[in-house]
PDB file of N, CA and C in Angstrom:
ATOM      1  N   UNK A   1      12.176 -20.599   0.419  1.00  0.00           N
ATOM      2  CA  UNK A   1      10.959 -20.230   1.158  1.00  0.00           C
ATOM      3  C   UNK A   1      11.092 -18.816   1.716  1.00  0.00           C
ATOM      4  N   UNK A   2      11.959 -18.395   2.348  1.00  0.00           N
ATOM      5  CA  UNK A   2      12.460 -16.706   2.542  1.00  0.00           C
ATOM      6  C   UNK A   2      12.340 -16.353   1.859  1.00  0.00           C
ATOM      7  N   UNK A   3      13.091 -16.553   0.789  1.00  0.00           N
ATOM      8  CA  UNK A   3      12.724 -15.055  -0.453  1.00  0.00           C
ATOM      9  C   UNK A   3      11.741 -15.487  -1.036  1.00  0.00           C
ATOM     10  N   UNK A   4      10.257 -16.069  -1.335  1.00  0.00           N
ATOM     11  CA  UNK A   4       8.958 -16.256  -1.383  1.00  0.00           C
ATOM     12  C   UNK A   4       8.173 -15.173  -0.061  1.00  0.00           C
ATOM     13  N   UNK A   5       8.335 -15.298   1.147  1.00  0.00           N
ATOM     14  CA  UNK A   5       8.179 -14.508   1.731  1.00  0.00           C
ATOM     15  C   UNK A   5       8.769 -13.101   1.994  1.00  0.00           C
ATOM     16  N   UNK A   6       9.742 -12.717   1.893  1.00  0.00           N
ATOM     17  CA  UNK A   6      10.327 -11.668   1.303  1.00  0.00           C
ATOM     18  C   UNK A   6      10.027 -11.043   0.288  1.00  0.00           C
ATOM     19  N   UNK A   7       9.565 -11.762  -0.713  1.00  0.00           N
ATOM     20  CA  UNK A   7       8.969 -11.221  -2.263  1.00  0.00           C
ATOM     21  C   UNK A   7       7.474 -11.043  -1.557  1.00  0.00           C
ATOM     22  N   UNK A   8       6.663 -11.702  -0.676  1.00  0.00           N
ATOM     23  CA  UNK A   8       5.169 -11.523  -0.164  1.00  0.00           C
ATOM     24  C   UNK A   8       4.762 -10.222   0.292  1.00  0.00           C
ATOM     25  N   UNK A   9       5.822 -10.086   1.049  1.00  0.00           N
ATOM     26  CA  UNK A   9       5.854  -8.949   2.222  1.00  0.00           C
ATOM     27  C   UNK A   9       5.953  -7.480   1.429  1.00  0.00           C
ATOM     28  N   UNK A  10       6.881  -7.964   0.510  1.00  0.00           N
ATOM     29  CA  UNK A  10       7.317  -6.064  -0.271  1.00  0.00           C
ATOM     30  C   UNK A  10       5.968  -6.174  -0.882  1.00  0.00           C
ATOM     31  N   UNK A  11       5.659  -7.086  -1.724  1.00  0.00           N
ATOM     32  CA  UNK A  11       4.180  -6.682  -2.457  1.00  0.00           C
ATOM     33  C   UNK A  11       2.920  -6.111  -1.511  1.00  0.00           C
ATOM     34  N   UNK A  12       2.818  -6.856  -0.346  1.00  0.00           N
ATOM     35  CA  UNK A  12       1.858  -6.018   0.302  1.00  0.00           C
ATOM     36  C   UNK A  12       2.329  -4.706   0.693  1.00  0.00           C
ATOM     37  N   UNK A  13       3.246  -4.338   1.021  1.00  0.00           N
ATOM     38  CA  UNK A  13       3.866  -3.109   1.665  1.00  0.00           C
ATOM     39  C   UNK A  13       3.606  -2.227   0.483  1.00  0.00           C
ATOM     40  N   UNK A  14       4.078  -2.437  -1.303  1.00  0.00           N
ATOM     41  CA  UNK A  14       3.759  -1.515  -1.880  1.00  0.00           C
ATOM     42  C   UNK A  14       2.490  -0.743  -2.212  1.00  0.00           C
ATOM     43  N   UNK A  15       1.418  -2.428  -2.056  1.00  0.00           N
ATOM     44  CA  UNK A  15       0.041  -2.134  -2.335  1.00  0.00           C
ATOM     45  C   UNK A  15       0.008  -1.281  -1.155  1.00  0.00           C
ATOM     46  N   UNK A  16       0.206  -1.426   0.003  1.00  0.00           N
ATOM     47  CA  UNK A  16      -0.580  -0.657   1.194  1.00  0.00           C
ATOM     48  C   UNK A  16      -0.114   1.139   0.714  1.00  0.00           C
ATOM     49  N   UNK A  17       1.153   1.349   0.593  1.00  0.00           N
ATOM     50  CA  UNK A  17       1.295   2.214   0.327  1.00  0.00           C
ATOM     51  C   UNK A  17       0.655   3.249  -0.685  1.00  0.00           C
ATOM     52  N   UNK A  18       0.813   2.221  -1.854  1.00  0.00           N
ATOM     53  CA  UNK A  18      -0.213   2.423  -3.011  1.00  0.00           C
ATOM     54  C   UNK A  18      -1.402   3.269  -2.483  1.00  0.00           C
ATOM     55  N   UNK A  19      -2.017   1.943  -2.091  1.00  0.00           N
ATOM     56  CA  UNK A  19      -3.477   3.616  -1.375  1.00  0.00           C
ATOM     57  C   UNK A  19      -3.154   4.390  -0.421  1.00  0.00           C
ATOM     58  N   UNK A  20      -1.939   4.047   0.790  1.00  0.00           N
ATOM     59  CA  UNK A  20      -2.089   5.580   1.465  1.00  0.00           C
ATOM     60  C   UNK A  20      -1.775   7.111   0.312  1.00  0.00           C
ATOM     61  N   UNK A  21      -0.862   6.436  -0.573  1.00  0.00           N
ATOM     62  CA  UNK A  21      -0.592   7.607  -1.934  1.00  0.00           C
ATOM     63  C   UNK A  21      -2.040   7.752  -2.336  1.00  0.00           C
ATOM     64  N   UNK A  22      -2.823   7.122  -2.710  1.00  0.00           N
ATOM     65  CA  UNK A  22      -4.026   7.381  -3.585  1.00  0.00           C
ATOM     66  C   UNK A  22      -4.929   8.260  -2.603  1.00  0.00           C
ATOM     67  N   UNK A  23      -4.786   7.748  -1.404  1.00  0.00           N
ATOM     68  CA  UNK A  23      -5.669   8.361  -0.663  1.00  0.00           C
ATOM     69  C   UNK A  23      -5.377   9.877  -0.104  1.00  0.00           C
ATOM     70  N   UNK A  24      -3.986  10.332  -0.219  1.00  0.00           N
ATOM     71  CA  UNK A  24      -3.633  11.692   0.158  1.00  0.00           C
ATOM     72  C   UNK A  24      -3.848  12.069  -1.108  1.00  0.00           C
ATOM     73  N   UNK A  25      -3.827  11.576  -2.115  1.00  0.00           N
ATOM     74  CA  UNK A  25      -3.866  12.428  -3.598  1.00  0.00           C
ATOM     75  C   UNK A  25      -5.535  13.015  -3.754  1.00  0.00           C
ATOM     76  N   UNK A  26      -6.235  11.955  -3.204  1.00  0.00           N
ATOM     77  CA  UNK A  26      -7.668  11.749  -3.332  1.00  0.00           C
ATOM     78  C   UNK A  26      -8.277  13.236  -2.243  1.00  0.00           C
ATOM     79  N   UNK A  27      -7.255  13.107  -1.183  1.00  0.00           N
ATOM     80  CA  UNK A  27      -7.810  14.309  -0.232  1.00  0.00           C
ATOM     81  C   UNK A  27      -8.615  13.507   0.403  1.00  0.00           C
ATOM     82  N   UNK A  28      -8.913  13.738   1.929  1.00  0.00           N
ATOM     83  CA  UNK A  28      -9.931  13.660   3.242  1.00  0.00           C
ATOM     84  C   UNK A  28     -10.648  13.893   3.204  1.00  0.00           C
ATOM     85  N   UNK A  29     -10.965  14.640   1.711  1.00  0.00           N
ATOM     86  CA  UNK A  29     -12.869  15.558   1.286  1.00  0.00           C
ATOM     87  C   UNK A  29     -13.676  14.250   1.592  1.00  0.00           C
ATOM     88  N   UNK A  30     -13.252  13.554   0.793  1.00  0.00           N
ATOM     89  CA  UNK A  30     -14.460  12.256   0.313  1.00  0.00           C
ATOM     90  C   UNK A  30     -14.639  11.402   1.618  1.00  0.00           C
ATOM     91  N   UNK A  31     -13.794  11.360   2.761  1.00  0.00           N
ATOM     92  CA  UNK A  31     -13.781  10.498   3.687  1.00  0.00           C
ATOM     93  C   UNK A  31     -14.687  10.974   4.754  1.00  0.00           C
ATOM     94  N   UNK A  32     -14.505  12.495   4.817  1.00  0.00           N
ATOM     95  CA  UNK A  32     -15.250  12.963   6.341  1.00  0.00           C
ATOM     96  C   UNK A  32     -16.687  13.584   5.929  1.00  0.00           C
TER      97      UNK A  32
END
């Protein structure tokens, strides 16, 4: 059950990251 949650946790962490990368690549143009 830990490493199910352990395996949960990195996947969200990469996705989140995932878009903060997409989103600095993307630039603050489109946001503001």
């Amino acid at each position: 059950l830990l490493d199910a949650m352990t395996a949960y946790m990195a996947q969200m962490e990469s996705e989140v990251l995932g878009k903060v990368d997409k989103l600095s690549r993307v630039g603050w143009d489109s946001y503001s």
